[in-house]
C-alpha atoms as a PDB file:
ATOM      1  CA  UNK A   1      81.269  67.915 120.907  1.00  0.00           C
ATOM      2  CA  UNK A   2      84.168  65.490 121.475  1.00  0.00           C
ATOM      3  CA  UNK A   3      84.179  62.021 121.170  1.00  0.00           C
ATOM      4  CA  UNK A   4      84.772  60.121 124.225  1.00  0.00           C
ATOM      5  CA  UNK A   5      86.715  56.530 124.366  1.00  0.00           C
ATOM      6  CA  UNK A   6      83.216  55.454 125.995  1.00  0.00           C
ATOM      7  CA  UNK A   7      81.252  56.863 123.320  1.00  0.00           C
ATOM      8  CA  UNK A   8      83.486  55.061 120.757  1.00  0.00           C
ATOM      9  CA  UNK A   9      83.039  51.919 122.382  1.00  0.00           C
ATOM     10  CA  UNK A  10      79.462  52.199 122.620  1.00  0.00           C
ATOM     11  CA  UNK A  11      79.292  52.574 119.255  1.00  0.00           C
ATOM     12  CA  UNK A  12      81.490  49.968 118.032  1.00  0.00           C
ATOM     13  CA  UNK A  13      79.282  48.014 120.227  1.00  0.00           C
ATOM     14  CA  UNK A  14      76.176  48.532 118.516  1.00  0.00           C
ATOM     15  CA  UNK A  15      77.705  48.157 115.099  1.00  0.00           C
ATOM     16  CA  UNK A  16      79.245  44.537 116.060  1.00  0.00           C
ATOM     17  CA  UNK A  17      75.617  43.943 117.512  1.00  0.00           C
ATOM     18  CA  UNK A  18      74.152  44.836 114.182  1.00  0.00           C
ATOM     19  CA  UNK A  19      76.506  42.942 112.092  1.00  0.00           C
ATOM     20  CA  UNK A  20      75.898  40.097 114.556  1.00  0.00           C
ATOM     21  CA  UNK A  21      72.009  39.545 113.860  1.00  0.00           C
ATOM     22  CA  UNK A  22      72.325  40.469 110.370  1.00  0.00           C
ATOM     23  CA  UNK A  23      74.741  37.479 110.116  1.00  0.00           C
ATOM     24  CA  UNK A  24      72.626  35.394 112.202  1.00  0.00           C
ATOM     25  CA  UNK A  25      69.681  36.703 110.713  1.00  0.00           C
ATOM     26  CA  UNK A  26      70.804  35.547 107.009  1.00  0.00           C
ATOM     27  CA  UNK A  27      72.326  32.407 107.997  1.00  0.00           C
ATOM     28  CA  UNK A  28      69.532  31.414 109.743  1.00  0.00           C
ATOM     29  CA  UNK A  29      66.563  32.580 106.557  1.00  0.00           C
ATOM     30  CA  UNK A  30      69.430  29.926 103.662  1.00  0.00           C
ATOM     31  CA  UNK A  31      67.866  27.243 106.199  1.00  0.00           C
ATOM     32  CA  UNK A  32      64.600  29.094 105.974  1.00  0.00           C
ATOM     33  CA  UNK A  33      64.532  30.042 109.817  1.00  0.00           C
ATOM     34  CA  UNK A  34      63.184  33.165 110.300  1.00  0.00           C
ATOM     35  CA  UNK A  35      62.951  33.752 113.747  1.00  0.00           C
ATOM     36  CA  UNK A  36      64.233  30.798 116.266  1.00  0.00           C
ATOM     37  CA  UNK A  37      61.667  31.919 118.948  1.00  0.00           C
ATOM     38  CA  UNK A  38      58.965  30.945 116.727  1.00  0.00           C
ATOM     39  CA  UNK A  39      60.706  28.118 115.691  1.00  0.00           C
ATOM     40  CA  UNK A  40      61.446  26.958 119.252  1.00  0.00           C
ATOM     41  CA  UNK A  41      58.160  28.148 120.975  1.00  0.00           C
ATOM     42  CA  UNK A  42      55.216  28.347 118.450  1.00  0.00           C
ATOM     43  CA  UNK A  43      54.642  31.755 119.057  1.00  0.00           C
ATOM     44  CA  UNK A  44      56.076  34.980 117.295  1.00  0.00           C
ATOM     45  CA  UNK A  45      58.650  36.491 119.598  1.00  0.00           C
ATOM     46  CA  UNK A  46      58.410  40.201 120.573  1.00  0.00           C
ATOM     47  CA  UNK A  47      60.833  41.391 118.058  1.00  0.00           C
ATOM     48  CA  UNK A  48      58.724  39.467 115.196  1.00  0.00           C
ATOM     49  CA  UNK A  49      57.966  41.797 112.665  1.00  0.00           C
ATOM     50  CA  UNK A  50      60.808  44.470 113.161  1.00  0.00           C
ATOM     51  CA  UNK A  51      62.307  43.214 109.662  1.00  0.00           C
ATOM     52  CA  UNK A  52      59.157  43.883 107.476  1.00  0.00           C
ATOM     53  CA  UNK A  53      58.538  46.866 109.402  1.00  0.00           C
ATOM     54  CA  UNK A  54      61.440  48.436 108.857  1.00  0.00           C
ATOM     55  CA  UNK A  55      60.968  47.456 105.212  1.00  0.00           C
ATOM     56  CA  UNK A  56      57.719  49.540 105.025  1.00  0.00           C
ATOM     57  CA  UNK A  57      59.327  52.292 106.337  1.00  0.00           C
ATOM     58  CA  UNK A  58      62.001  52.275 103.906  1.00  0.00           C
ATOM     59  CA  UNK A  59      58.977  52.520 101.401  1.00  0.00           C
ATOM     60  CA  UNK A  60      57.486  55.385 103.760  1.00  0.00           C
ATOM     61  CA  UNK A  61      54.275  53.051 104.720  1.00  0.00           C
ATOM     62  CA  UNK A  62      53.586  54.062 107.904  1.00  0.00           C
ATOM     63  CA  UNK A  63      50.609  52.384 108.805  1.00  0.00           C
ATOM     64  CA  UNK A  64      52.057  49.214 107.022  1.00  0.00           C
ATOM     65  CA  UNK A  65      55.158  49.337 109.662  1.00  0.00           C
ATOM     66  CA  UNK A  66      52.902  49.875 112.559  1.00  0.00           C
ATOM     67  CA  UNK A  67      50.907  46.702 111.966  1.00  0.00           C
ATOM     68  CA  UNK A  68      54.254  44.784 111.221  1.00  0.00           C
ATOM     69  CA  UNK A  69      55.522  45.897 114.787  1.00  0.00           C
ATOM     70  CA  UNK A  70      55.195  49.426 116.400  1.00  0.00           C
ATOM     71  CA  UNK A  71      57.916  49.070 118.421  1.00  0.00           C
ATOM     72  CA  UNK A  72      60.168  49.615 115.280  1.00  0.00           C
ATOM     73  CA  UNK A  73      59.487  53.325 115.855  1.00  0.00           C
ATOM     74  CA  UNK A  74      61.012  53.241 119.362  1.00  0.00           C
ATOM     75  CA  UNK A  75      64.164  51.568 117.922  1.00  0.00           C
ATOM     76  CA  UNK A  76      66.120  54.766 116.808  1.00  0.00           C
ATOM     77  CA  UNK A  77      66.081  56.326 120.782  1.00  0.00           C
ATOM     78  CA  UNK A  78      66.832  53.013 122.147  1.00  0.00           C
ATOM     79  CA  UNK A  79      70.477  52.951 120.061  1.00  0.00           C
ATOM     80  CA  UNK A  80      70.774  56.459 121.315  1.00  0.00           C
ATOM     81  CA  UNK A  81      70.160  55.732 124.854  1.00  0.00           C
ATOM     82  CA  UNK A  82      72.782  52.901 124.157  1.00  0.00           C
ATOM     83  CA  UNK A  83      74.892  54.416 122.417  1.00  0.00           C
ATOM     84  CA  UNK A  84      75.155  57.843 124.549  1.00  0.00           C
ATOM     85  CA  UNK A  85      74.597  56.161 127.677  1.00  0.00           C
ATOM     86  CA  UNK A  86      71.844  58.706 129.012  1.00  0.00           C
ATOM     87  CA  UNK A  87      71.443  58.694 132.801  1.00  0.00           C
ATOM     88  CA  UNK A  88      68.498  60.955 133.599  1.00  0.00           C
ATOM     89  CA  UNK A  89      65.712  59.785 135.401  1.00  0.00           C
ATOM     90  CA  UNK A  90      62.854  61.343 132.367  1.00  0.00           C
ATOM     91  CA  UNK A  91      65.217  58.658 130.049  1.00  0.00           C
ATOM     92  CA  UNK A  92      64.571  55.583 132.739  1.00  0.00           C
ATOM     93  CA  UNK A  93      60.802  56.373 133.081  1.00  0.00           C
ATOM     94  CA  UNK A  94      60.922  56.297 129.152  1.00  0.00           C
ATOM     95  CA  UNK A  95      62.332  53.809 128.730  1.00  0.00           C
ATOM     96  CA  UNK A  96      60.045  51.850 130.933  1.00  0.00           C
ATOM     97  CA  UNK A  97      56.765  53.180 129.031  1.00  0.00           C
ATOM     98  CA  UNK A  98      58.751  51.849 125.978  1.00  0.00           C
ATOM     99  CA  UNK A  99      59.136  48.442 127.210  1.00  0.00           C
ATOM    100  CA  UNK A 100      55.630  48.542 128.350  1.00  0.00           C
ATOM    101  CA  UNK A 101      54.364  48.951 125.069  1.00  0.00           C
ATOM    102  CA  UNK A 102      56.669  46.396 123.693  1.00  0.00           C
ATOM    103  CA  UNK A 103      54.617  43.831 126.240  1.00  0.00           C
ATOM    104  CA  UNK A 104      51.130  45.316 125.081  1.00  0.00           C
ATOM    105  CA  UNK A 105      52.383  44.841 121.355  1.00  0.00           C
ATOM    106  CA  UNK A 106      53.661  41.308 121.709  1.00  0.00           C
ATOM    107  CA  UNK A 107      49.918  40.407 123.708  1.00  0.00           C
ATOM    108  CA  UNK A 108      47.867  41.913 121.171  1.00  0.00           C
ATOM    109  CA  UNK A 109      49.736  40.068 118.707  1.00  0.00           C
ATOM    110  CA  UNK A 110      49.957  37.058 120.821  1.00  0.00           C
ATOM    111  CA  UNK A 111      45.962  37.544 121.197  1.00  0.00           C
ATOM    112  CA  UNK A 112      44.366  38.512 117.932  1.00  0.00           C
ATOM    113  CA  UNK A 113      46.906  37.428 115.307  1.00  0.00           C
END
């Protein structure tokens, strides 16, 4: 399977994403800001959670992740649908059920926590 100039981009993409939040992400906990949504709004943003989470998985606690923020589970396919640009319609639909979910989570949490 070649490499396309596309795919490349894509990829460097994601990485200069990534290094983006992580560099906004530790600049922003030295002035003990975790997440600016909060901070801003009151409320945890939809994304709250995905740190610890994926911290739990690291340690292989499942259940632990889930209650941090499920949608850390859905977070591999997303970079793949970035990253490999996927253009069927069963990937849309998906993709839509995933962000559906992301709403549920972020109302439950809203609701009960």
């Amino acid at each position: 399977m070649a490499v396309t100039r596309g795919k490349k981009r894509r990829l460097i993409g994601l990485v200069l994403i990534a290094a983006y939040f992580a560099a906004a992400y530790s600049l922003l906990s030295y002035f003990g800001i975790t997440c600016v949504f909060l901070e801003l709004f009151g409320i945890p943003c939809p994304g709250c959670g995905m740190t610890r989470a994926l911290r739990a998985l690291v340690r292989l606690d499942f259940l632990q992740a889930i209650r941090h923020n499920v949608m850390i589970f859905f977070m591999p396919y997303i970079a793949a649908y970035v990253l490999f640009d996927f253009r069927h319609k069963a990937h849309i639909v998906l993709l839509k059920i995933i962000a559906g979910i992301a709403i549920i989570n972020w109302l439950i949490k809203l609701l009960f926590i």
